[in-house]
PDB file of N, CA and C in Angstrom:
ATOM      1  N   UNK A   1       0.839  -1.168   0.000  1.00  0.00           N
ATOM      2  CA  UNK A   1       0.000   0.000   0.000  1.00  0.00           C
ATOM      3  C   UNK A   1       0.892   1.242   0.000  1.00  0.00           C
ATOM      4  N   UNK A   2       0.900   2.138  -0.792  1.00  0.00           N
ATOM      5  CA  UNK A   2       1.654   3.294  -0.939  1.00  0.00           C
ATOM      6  C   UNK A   2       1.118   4.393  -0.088  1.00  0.00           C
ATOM      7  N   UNK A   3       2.034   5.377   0.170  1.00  0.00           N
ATOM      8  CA  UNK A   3       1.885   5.982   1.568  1.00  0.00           C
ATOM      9  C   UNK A   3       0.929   7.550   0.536  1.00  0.00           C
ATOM     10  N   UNK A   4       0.061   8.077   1.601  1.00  0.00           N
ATOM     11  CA  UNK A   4      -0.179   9.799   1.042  1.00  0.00           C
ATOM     12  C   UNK A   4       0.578  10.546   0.257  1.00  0.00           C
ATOM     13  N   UNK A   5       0.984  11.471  -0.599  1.00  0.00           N
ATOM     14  CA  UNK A   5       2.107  12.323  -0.826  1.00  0.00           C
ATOM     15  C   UNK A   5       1.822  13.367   0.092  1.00  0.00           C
ATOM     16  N   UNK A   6       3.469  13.764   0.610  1.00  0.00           N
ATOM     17  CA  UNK A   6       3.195  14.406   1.419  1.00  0.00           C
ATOM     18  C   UNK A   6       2.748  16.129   1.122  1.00  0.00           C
ATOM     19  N   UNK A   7       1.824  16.668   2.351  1.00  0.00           N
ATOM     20  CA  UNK A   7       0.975  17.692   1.275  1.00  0.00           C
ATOM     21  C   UNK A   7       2.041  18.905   2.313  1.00  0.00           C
ATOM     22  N   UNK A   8       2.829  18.713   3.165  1.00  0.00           N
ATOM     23  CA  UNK A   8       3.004  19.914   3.759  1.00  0.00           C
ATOM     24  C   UNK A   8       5.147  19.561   3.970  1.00  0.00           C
ATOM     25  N   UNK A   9       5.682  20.418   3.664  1.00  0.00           N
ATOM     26  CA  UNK A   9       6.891  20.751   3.653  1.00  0.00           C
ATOM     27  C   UNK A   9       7.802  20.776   5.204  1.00  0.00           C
ATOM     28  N   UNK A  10       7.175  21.216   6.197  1.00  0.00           N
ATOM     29  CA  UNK A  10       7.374  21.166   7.594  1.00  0.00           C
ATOM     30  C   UNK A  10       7.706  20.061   8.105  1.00  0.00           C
ATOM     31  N   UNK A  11       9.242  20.166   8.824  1.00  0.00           N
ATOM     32  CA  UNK A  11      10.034  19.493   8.967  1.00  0.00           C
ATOM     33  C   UNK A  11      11.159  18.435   8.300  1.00  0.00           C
ATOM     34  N   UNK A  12      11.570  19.272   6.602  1.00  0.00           N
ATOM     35  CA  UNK A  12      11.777  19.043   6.042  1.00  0.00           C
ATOM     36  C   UNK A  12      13.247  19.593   5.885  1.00  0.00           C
ATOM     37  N   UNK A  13      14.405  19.011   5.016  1.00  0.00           N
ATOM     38  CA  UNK A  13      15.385  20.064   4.920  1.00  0.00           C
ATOM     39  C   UNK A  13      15.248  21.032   4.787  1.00  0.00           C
ATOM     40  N   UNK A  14      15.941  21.883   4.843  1.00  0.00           N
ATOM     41  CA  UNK A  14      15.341  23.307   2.950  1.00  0.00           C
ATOM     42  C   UNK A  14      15.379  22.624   2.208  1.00  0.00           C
ATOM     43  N   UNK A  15      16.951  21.920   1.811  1.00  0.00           N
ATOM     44  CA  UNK A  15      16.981  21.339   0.184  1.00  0.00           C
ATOM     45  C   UNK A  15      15.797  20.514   0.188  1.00  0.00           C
ATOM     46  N   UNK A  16      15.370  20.045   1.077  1.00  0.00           N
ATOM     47  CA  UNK A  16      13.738  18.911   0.747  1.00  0.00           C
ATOM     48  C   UNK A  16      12.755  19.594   0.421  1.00  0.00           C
ATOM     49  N   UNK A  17      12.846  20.520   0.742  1.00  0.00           N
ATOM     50  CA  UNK A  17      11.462  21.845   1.058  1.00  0.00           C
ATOM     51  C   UNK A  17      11.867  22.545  -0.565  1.00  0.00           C
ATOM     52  N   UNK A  18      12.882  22.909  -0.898  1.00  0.00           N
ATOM     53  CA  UNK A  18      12.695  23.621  -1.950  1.00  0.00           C
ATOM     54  C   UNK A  18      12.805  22.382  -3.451  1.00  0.00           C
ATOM     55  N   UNK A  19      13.218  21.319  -3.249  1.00  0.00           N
ATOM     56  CA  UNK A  19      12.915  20.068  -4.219  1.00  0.00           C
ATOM     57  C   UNK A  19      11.550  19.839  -4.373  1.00  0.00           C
ATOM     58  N   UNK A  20      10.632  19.693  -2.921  1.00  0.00           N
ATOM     59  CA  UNK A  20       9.233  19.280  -3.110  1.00  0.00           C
ATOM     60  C   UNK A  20       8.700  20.650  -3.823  1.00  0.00           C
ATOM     61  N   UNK A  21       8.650  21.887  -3.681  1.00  0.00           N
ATOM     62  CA  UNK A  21       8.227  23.171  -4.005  1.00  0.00           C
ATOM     63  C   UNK A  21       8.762  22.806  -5.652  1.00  0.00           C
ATOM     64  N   UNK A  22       9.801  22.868  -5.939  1.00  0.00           N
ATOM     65  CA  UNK A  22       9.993  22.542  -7.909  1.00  0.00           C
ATOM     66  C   UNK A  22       9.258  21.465  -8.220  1.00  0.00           C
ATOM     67  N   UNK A  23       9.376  20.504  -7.722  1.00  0.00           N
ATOM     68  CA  UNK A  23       8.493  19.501  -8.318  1.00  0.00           C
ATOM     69  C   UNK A  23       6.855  20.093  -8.613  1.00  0.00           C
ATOM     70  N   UNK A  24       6.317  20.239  -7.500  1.00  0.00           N
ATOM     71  CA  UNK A  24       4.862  21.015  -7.425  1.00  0.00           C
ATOM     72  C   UNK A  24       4.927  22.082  -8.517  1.00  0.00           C
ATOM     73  N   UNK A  25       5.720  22.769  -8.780  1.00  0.00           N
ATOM     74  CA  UNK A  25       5.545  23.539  -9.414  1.00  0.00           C
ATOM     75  C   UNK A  25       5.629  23.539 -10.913  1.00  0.00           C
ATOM     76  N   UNK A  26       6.150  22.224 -11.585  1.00  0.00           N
ATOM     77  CA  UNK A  26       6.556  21.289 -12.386  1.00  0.00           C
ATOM     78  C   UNK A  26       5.647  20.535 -12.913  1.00  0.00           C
ATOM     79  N   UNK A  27       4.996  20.128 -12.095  1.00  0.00           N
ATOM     80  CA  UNK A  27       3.560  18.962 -12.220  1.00  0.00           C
ATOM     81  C   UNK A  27       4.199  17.700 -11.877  1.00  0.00           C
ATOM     82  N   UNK A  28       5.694  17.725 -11.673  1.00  0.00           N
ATOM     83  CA  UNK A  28       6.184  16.175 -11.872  1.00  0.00           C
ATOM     84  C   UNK A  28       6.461  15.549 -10.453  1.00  0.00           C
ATOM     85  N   UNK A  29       6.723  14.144 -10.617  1.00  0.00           N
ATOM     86  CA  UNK A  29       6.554  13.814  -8.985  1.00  0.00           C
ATOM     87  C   UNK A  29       8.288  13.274  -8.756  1.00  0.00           C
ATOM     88  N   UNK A  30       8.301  12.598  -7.764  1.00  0.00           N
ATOM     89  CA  UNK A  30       9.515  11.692  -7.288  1.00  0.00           C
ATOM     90  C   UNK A  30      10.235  10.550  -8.043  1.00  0.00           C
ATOM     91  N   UNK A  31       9.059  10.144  -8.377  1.00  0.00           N
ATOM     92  CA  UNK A  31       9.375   8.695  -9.626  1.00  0.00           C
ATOM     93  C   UNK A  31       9.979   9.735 -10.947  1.00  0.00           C
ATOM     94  N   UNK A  32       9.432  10.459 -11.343  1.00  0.00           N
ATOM     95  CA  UNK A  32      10.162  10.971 -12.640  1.00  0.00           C
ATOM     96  C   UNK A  32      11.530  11.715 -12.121  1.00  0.00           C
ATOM     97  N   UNK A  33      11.692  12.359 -11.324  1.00  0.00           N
ATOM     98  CA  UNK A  33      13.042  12.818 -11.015  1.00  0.00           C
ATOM     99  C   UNK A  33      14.121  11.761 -10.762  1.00  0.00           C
ATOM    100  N   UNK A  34      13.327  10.935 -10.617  1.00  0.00           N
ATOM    101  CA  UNK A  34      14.531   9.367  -9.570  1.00  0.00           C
ATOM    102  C   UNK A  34      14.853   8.930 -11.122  1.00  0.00           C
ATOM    103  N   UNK A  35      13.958   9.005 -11.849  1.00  0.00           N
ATOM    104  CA  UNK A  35      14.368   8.515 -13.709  1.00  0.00           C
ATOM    105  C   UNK A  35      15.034   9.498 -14.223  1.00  0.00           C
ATOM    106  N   UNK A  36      15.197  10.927 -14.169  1.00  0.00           N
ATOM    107  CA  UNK A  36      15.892  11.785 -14.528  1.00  0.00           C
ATOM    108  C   UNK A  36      17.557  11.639 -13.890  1.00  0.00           C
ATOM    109  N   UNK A  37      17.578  11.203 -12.744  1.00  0.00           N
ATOM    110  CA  UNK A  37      18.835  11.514 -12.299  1.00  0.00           C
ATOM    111  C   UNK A  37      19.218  10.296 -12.017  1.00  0.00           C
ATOM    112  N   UNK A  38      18.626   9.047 -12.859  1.00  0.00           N
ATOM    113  CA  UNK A  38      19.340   7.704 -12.414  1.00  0.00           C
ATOM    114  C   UNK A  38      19.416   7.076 -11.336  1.00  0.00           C
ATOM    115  N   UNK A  39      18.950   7.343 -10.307  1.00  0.00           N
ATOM    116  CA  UNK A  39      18.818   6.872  -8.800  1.00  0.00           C
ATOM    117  C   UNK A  39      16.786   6.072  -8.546  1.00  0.00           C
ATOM    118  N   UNK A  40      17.085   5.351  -7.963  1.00  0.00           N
ATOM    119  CA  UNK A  40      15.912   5.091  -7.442  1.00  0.00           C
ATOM    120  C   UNK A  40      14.507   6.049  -7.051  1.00  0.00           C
ATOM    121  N   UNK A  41      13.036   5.834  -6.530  1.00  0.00           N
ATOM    122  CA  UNK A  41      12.849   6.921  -6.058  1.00  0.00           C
ATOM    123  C   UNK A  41      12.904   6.382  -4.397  1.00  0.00           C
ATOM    124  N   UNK A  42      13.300   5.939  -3.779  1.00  0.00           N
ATOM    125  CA  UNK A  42      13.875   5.592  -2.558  1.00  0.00           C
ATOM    126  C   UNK A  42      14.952   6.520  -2.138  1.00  0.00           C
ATOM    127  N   UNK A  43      15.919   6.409  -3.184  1.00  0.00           N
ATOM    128  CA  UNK A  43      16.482   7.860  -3.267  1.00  0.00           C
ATOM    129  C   UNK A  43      16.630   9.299  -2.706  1.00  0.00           C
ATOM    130  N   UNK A  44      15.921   9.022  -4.021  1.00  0.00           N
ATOM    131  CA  UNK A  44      15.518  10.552  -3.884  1.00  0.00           C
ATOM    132  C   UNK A  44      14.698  11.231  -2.889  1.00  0.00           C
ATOM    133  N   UNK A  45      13.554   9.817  -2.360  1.00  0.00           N
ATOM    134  CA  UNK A  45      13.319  10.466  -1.225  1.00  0.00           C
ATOM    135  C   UNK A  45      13.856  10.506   0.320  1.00  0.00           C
ATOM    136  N   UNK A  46      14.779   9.610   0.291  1.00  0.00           N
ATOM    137  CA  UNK A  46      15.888   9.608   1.395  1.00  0.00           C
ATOM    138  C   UNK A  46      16.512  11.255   1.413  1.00  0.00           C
ATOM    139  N   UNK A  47      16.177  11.909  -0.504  1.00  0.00           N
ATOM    140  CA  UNK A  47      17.301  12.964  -0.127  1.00  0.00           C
ATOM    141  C   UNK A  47      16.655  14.135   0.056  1.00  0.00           C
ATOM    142  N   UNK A  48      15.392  14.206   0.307  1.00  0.00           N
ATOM    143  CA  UNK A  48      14.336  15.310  -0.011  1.00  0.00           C
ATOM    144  C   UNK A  48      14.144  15.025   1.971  1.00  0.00           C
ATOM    145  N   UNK A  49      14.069  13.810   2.564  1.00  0.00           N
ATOM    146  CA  UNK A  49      13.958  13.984   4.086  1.00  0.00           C
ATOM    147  C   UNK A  49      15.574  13.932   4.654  1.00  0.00           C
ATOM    148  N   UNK A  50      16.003  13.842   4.093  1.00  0.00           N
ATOM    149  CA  UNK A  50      17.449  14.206   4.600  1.00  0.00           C
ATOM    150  C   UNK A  50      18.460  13.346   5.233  1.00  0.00           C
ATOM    151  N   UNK A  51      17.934  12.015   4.931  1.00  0.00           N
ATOM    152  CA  UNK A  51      18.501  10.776   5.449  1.00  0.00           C
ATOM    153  C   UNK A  51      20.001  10.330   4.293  1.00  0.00           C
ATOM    154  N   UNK A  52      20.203  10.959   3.664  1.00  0.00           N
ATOM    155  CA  UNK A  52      21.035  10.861   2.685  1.00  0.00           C
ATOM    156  C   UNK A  52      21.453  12.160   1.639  1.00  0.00           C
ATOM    157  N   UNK A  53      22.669  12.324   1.211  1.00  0.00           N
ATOM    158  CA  UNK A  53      23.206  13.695   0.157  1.00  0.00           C
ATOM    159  C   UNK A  53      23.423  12.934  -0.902  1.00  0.00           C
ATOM    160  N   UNK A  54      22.790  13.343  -2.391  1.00  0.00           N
ATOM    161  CA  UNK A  54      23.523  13.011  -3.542  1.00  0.00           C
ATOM    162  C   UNK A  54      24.832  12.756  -3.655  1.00  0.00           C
ATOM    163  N   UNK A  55      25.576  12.551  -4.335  1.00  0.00           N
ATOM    164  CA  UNK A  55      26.786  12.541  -4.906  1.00  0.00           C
ATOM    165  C   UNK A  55      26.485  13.402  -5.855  1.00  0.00           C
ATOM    166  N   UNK A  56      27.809  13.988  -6.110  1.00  0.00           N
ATOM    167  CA  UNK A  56      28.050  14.979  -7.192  1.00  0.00           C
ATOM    168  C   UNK A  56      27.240  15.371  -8.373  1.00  0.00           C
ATOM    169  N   UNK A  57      27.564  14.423  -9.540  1.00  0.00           N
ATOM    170  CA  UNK A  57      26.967  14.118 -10.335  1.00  0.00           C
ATOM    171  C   UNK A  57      25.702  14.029  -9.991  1.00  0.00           C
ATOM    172  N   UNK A  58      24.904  13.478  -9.221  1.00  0.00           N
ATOM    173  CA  UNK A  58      22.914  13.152  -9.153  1.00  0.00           C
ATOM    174  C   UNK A  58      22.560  14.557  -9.021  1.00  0.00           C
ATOM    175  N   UNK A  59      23.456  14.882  -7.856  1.00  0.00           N
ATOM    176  CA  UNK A  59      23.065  16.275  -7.524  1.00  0.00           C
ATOM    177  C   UNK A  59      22.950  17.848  -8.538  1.00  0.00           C
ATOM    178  N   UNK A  60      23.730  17.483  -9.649  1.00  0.00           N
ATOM    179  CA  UNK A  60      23.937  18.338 -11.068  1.00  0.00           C
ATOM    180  C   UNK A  60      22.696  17.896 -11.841  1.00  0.00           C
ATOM    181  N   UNK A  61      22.418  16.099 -12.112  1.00  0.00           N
ATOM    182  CA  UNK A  61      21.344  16.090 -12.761  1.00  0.00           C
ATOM    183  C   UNK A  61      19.904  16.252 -12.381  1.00  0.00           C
ATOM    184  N   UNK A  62      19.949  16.696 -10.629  1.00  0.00           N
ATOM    185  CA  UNK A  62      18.901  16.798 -10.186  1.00  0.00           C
ATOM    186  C   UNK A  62      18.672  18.135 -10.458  1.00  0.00           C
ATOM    187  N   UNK A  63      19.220  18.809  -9.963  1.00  0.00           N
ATOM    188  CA  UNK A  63      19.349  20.481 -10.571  1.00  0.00           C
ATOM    189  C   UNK A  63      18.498  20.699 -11.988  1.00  0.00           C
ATOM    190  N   UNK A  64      19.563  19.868 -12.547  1.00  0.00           N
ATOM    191  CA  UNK A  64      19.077  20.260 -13.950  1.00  0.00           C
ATOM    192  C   UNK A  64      17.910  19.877 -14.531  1.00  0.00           C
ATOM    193  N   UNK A  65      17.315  18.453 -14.001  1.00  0.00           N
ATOM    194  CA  UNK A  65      16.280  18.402 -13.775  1.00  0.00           C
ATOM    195  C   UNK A  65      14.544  19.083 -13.657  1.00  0.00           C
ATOM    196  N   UNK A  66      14.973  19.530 -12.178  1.00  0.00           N
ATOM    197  CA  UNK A  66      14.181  20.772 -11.822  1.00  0.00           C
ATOM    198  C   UNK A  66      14.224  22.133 -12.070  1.00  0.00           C
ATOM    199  N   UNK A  67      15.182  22.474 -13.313  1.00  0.00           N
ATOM    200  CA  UNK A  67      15.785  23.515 -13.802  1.00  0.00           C
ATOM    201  C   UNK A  67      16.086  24.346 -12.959  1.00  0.00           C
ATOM    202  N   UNK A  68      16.996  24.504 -11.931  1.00  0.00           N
ATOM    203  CA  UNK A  68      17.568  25.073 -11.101  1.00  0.00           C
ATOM    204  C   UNK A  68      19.039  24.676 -11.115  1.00  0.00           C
ATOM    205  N   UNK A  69      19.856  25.443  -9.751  1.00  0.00           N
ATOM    206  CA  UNK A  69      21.345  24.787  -9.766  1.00  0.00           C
ATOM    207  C   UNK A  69      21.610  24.034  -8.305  1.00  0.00           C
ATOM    208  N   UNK A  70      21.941  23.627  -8.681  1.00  0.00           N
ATOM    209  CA  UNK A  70      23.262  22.703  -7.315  1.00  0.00           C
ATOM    210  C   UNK A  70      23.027  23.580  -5.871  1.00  0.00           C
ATOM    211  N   UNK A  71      23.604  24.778  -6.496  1.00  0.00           N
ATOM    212  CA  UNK A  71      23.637  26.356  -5.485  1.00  0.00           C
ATOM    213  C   UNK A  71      22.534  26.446  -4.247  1.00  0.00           C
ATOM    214  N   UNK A  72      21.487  26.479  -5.812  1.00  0.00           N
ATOM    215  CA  UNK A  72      19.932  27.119  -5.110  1.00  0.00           C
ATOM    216  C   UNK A  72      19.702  25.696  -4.221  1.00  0.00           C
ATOM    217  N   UNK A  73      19.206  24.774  -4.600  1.00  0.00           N
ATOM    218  CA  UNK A  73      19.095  23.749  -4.121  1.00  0.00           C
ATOM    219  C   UNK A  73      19.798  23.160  -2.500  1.00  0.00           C
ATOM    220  N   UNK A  74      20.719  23.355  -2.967  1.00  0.00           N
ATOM    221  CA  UNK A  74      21.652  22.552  -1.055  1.00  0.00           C
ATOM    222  C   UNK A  74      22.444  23.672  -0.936  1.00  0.00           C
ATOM    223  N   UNK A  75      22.449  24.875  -1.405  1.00  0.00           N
ATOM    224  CA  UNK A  75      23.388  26.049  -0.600  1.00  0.00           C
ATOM    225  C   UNK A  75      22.714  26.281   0.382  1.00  0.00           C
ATOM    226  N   UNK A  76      23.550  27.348   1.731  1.00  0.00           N
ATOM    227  CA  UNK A  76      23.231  27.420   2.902  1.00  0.00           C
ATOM    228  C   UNK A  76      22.554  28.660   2.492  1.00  0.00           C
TER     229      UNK A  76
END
């Protein structure tokens, strides 16, 4: 049984908080980004709650992805 998506951002990284905010704003969900950047969506959502950091590379194609940068995304 697959879980709710989650509808509220609170208690989230930033970088989770501003990944879920592009996506929404995108129309696209977790499964298509986890296919965009080659990673699972287990992944990706390990990296949106903060249980895990990309590597280099995921982290460029995630960016690019969500048409943003690296910067905006996991800068402080």
């Amino acid at each position: 049984m697959s879980r709710p998506a989650r509808t509220s951002v609170q208690g989230l990284p930033r970088h989770g908080q501003i990944i879920l905010c592009l996506l929404r704003e995108t129309g696209k969900n977790q499964k298509w980004l986890a296919a965009q950047c080659g990673v699972t969506d287990g992944m990706i959502n390990h990296v949106i709650t903060g249980y895990a950091l990309p590597s280099l590379p995921v982290a460029f194609k995630l960016a690019s992805a969500l048409s943003s940068t690296v910067d905006y995304i996991f800068g402080n």
